[in-house]
Protein backbone atom coordinates (compact mmCIF):
# COMPACT_ATOMS: atom_id res chain seq x y z
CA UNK A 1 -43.25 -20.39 48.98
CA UNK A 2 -40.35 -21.48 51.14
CA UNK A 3 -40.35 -24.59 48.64
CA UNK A 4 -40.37 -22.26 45.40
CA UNK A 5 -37.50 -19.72 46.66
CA UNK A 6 -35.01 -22.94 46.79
CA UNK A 7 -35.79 -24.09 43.56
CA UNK A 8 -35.18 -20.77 42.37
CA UNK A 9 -31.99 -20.57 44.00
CA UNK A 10 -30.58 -23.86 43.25
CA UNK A 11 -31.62 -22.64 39.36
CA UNK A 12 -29.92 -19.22 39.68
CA UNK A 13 -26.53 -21.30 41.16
CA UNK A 14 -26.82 -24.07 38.62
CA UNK A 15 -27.31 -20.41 36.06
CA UNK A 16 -23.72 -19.18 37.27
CA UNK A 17 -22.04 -22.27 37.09
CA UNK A 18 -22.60 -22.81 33.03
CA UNK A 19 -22.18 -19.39 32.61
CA UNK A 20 -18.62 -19.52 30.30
CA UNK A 21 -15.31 -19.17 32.35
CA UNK A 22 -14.81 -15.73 30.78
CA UNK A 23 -17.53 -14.20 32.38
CA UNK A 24 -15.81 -14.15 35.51
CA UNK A 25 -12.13 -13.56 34.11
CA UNK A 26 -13.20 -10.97 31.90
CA UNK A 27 -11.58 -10.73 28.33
CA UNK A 28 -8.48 -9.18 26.48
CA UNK A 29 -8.62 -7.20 23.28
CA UNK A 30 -6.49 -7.70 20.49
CA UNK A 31 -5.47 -5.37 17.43
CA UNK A 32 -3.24 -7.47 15.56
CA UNK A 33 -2.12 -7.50 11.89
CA UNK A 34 -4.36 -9.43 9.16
CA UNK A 35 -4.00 -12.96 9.26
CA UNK A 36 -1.15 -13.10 11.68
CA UNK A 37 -2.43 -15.28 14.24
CA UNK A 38 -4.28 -18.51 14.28
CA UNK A 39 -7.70 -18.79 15.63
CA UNK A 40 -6.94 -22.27 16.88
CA UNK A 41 -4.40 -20.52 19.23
CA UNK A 42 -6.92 -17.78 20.00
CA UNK A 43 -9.56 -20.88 21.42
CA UNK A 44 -6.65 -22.69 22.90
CA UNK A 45 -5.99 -19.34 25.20
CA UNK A 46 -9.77 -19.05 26.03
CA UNK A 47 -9.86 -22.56 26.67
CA UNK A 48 -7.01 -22.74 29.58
CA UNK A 49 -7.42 -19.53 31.22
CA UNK A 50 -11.05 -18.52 30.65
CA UNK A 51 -10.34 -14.85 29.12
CA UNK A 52 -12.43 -13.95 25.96
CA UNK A 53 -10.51 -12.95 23.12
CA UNK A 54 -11.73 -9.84 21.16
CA UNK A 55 -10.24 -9.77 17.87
CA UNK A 56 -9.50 -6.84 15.23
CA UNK A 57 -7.20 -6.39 12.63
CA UNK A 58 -5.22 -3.67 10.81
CA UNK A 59 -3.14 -3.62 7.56
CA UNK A 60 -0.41 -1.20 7.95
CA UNK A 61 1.14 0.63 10.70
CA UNK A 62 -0.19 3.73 9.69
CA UNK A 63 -3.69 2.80 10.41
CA UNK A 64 -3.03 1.02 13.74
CA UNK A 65 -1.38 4.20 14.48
CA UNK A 66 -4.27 6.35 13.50
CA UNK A 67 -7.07 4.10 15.43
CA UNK A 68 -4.87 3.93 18.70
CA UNK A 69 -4.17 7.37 18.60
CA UNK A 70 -8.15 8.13 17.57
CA UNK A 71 -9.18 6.27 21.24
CA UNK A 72 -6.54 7.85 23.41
CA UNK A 73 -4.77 4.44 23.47
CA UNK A 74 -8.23 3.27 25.27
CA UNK A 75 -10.33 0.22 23.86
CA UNK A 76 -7.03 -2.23 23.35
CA UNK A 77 -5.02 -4.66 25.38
CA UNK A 78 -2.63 -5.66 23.17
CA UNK A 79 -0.94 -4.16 19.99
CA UNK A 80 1.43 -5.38 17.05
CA UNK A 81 3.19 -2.33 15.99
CA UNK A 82 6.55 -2.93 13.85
CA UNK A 83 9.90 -2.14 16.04
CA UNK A 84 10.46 1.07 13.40
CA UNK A 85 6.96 2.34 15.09
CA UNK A 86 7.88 1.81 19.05
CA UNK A 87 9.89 4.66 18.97
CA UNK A 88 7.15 7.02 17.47
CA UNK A 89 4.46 5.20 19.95
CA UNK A 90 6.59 5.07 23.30
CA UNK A 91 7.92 9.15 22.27
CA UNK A 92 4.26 9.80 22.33
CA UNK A 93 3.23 8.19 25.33
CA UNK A 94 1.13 6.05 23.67
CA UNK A 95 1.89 2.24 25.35
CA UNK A 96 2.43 0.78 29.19
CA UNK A 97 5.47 -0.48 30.53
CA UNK A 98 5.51 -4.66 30.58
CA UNK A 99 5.76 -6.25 33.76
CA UNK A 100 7.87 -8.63 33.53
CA UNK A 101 7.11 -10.66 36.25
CA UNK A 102 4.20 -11.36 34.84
CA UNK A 103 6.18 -12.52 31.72
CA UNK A 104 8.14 -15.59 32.61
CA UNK A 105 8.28 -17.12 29.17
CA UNK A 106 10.14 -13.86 28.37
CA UNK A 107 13.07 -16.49 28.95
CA UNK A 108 12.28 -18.81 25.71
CA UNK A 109 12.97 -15.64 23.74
CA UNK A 110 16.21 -15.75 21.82
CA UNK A 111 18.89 -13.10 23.27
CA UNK A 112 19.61 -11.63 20.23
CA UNK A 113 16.29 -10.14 19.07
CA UNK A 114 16.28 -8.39 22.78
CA UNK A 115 17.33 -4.81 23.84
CA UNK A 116 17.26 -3.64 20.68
CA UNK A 117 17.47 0.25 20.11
CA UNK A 118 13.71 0.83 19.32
CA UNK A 119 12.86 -0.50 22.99
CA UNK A 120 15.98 -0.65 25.02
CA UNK A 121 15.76 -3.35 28.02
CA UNK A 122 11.96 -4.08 26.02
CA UNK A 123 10.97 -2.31 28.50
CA UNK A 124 7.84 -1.35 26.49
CA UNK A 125 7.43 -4.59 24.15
CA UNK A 126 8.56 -7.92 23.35
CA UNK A 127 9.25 -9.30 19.82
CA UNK A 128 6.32 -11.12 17.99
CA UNK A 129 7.44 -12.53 15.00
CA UNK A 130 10.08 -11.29 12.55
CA UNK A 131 10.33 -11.38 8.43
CA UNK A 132 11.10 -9.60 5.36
CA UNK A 133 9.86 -8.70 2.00
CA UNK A 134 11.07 -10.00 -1.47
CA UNK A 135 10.13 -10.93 -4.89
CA UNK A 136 7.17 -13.61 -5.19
CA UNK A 137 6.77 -14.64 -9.36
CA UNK A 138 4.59 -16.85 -10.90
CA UNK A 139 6.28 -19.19 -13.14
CA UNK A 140 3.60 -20.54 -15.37
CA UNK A 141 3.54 -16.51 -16.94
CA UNK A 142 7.83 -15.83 -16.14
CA UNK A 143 11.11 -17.27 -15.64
CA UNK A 144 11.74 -16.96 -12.41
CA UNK A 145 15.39 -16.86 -12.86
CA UNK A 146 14.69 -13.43 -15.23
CA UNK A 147 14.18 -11.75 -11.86
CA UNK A 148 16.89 -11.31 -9.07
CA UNK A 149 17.04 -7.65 -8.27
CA UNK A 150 14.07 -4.86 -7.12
CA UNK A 151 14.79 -2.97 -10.11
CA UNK A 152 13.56 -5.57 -12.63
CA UNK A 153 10.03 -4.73 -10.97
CA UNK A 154 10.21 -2.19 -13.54
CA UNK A 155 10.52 -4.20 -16.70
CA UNK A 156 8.11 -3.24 -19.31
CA UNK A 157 6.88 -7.16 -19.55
CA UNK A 158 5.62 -6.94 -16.16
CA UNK A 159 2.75 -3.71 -16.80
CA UNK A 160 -0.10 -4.78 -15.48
CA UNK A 161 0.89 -7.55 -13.72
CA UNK A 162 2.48 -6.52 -10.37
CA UNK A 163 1.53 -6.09 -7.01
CA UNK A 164 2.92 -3.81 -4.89
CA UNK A 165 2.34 -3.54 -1.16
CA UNK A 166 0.13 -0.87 0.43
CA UNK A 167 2.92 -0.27 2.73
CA UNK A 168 4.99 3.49 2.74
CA UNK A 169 8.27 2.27 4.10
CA UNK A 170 8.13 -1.01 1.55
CA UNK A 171 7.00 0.57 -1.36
CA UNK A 172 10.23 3.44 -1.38
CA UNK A 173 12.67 0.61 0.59
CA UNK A 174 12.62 -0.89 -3.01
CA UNK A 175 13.75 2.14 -4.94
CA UNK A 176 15.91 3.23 -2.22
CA UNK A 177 17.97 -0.03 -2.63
CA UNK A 178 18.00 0.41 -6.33
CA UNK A 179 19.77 3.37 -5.81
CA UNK A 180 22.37 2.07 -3.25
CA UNK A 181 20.94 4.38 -0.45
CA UNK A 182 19.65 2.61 3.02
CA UNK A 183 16.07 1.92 3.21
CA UNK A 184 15.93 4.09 6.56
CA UNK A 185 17.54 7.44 5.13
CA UNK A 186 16.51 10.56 6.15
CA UNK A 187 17.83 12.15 3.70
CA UNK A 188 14.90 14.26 1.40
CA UNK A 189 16.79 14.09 -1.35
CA UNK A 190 17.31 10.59 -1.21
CA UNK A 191 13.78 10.01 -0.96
CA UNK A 192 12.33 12.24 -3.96
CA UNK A 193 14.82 10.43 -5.77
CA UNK A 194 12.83 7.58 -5.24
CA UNK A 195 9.84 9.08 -5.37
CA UNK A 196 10.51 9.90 -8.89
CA UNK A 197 11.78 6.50 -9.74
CA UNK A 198 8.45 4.50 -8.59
CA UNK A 199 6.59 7.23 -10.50
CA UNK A 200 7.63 5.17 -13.67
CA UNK A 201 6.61 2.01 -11.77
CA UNK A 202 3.03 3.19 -12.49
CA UNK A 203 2.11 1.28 -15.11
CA UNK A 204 3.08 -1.99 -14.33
CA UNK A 205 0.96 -2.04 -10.98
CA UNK A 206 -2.09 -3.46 -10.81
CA UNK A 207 -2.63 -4.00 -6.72
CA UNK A 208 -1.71 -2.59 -3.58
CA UNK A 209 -2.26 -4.98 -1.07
CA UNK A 210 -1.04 -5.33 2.42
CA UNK A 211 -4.24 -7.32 4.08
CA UNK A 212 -3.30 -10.49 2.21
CA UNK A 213 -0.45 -10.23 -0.81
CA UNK A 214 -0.72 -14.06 -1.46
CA UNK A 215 -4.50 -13.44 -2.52
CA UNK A 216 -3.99 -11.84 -5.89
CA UNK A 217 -1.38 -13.97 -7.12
CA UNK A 218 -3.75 -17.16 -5.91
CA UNK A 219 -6.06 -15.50 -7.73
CA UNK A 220 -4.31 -15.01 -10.98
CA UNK A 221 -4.55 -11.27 -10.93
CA UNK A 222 -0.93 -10.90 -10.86
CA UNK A 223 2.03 -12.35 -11.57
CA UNK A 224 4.92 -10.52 -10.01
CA UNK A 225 5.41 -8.07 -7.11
CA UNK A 226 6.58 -7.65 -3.72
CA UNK A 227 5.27 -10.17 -1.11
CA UNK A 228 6.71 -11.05 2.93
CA UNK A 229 8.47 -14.33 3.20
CA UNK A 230 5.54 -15.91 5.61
CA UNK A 231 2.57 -14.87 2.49
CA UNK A 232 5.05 -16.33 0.00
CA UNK A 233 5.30 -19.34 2.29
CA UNK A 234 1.32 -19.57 2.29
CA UNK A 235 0.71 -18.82 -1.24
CA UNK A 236 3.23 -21.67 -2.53
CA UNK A 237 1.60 -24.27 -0.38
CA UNK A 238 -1.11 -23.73 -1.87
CA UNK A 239 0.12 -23.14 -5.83
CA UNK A 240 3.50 -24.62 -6.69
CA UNK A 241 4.28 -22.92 -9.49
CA UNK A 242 4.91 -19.72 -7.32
CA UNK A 243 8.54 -19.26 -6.87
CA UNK A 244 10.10 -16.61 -3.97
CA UNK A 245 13.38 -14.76 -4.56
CA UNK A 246 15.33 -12.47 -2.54
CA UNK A 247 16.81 -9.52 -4.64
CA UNK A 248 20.63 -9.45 -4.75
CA UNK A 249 20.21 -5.88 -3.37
CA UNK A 250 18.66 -7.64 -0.06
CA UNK A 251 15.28 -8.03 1.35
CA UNK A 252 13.45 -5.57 3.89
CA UNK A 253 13.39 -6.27 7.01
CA UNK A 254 11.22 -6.47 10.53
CA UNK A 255 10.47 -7.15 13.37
CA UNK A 256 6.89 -7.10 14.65
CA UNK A 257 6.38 -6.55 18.43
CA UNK A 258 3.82 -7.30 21.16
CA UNK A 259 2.93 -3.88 23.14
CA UNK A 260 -0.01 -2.93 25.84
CA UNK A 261 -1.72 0.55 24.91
CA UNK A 262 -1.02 3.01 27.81
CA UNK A 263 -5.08 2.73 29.16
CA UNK A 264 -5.49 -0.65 27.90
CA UNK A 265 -8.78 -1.67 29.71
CA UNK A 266 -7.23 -5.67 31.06
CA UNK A 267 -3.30 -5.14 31.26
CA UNK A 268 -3.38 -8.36 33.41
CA UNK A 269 -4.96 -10.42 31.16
CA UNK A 270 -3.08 -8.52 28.47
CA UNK A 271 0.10 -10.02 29.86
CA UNK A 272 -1.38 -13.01 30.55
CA UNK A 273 -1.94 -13.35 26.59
CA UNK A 274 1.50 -12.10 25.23
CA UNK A 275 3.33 -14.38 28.41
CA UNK A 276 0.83 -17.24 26.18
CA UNK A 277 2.31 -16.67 22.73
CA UNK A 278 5.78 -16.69 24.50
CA UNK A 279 4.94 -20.31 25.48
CA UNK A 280 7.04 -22.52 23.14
CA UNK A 281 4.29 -25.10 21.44
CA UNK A 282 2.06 -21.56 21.00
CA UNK A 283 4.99 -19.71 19.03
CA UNK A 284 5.78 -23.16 16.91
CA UNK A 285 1.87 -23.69 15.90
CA UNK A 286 2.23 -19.74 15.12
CA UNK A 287 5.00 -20.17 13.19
CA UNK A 288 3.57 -23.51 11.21
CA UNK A 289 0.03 -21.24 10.24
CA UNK A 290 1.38 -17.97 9.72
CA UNK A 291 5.17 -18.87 8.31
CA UNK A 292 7.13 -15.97 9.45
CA UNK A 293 10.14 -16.29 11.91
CA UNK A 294 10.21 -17.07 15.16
CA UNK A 295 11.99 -15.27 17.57
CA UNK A 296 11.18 -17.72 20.32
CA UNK A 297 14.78 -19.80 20.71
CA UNK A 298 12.88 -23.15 22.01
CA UNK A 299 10.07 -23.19 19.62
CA UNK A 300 12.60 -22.74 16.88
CA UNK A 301 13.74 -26.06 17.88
CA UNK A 302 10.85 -27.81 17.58
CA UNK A 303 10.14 -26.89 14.22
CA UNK A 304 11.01 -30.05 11.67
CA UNK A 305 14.11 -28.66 9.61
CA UNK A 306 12.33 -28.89 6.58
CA UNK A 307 11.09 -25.56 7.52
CA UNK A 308 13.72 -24.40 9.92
CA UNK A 309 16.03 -24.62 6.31
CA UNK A 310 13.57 -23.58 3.64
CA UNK A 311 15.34 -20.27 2.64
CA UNK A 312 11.90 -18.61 1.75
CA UNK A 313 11.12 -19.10 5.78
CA UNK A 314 14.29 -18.33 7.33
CA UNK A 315 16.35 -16.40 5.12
CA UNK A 316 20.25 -17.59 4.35
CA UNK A 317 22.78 -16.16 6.50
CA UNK A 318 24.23 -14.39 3.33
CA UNK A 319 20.82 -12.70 2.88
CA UNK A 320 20.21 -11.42 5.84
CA UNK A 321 24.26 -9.88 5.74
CA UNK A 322 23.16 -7.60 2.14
CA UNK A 323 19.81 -6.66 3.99
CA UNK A 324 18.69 -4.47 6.21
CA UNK A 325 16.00 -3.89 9.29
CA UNK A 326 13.51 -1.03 8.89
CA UNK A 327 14.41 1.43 11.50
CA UNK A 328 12.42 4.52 12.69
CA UNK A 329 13.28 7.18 10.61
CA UNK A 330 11.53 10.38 12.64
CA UNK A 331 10.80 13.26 10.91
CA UNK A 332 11.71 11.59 7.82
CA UNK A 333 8.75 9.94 7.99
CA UNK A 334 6.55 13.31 6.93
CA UNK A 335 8.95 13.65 3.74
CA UNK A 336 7.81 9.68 3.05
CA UNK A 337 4.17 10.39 3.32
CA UNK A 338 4.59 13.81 1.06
């Protein structure tokens, strides 16, 4: 008996060392945008610190909003909200101030994407990645050089054929810009005005997509519409005769921020996953998968200039001047959705 009671616990020891490493560190969960993160990185996380990722995804702000809100900001360790949402998100009392101690690769963050007005002092969040939105058109159907402004979205050619992002603030920043107004107005009037314009857009839509803009247009199932730089980026590796422009009027703007839910369930290992990304060979393979910017200053100079000067990935200095960031645009935001 005495014989049989060591064997069993030599088994049960030999039982808790295989078990993996994240059973003991526990796990973080993530609630990130749709193919905004590569799983390589995800393993590579697991791998050196032994905490289990738990992946989700969303495809517009709205409906990250909706779910976070829906669980009491419960269930999720880290968020991706755009910097126009902080402000609605941290006014609600919805996320957890960072430590920051526990962020020491805060430093490899470039000074001039930090303390911005939607999180002064980031004292709630820390920037992810940033981009914008422009015109993505597939040659082989239309001259490319036929489109260089939002408005031509509208040309009679294109019915059918254009894809339009599932995306509120996008969607109107386009007709807003026709008109000459700022894509974060607040003024009503300014926005039925463009209501009333993409009304006539109609027609020439044939998708709303926001999970994965570069899929249609692989697909053949458009030809022109709105895309972000980084899908663009993705979709002409993969077909060449796809051709990016931004519109004289400028492109749209963001920033897309990492953020802990007020009750996340693992803020520790919550920090230690967005102190991770902040690592410099983390935000460079992010950048090389997903194509957006990077706000991270010593990653950036990693990346082979190929890509650090490919205008579709980091925009020209005299596109980002005629452009603008989306803002938060409070109440506003009601007259949008109406």
């Amino acid at each position: 008996m005495k014989k049989f009671l060591v064997l069993a616990l030599a088994l049960c020891l030999c039982l808790l060392i295989s078990l993996p490493a994240w059973a003991a560190k526990g796990e973080v969960v993530v609630y990130n945008w749709t193919e905004y993160m590569p799983d390589a990185v995800l393993a590579q996380f697991t791998k050196e610190t032994g905490i289990k990722v738990v992946y989700s995804t969303f495809d517009s702000n709205e409906a990250m909003y909706a779910k976070l809100k829906l669980v009491g900001a419960k269930g999720y360790d880290v968020i991706v909200p755009s910097a126009y949402f902080m402000q609605k998100l941290r006014a609600e009392n919805l996320l957890r101030p960072l430590e920051k101690a526990k962020l020491p690769n805060l430093k490899n963050l470039d000074a001039n994407v930090l303390d911005k007005p939607y999180d002064p002092g980031n004292a709630y969040s820390v920037p992810y990645m940033w981009g914008g939105a422009g015109i993505l058109v597939d040659s082989a159907k239309f001259d490319p050089k036929t489109v260089t402004s939002w408005a031509d979205l509208w040309k009679p050619e294109f019915k059918n054929q254009l894809l339009l992002h599932d995306d509120v603030r996008d969607v109107f920043g386009a007709a807003l810009l026709i008109k000459g107004k700022s894509l974060n107005t607040t003024d009503a009037k300014d926005i039925e005005a463009a209501y009333a314009l993409l009304e006539k857009l109609v027609p020439n839509v044939r998708v709303y997509n926001s999970e994965s803009p570069k899929t249609p247009f692989l697909n053949k199932e458009v030809a022109v519409g709105m895309i972000w730089n980084g899908e663009a980026m993705r979709a002409i590796e993969e077909d060449s005769k796809l051709v990016f422009v931004w519109p004289k009027e400028g492109g749209m703007f963001w920033t897309d921020c990492l953020a802990v839910p007020k009750n996340a369930p693992n803020p520790d290992n919550a920090h230690a996953f967005i102190n991770f990304l902040m690592r410099p060979d983390i935000a460079k393979a992010i950048v090389e998968e997903v194509g957006y910017c990077t706000p991270n200053k010593e990653a950036l100079k990693m990346l082979p200039a190929e890509l650090r000067e490919n205008p579709t990935a980091y925009p020209p200095a005299e596109v980002l001047k005629r452009s603008e960031f989306q803002n938060d645009v409070g109440d506003a935001a009601l007259v949008y959705e109406k």
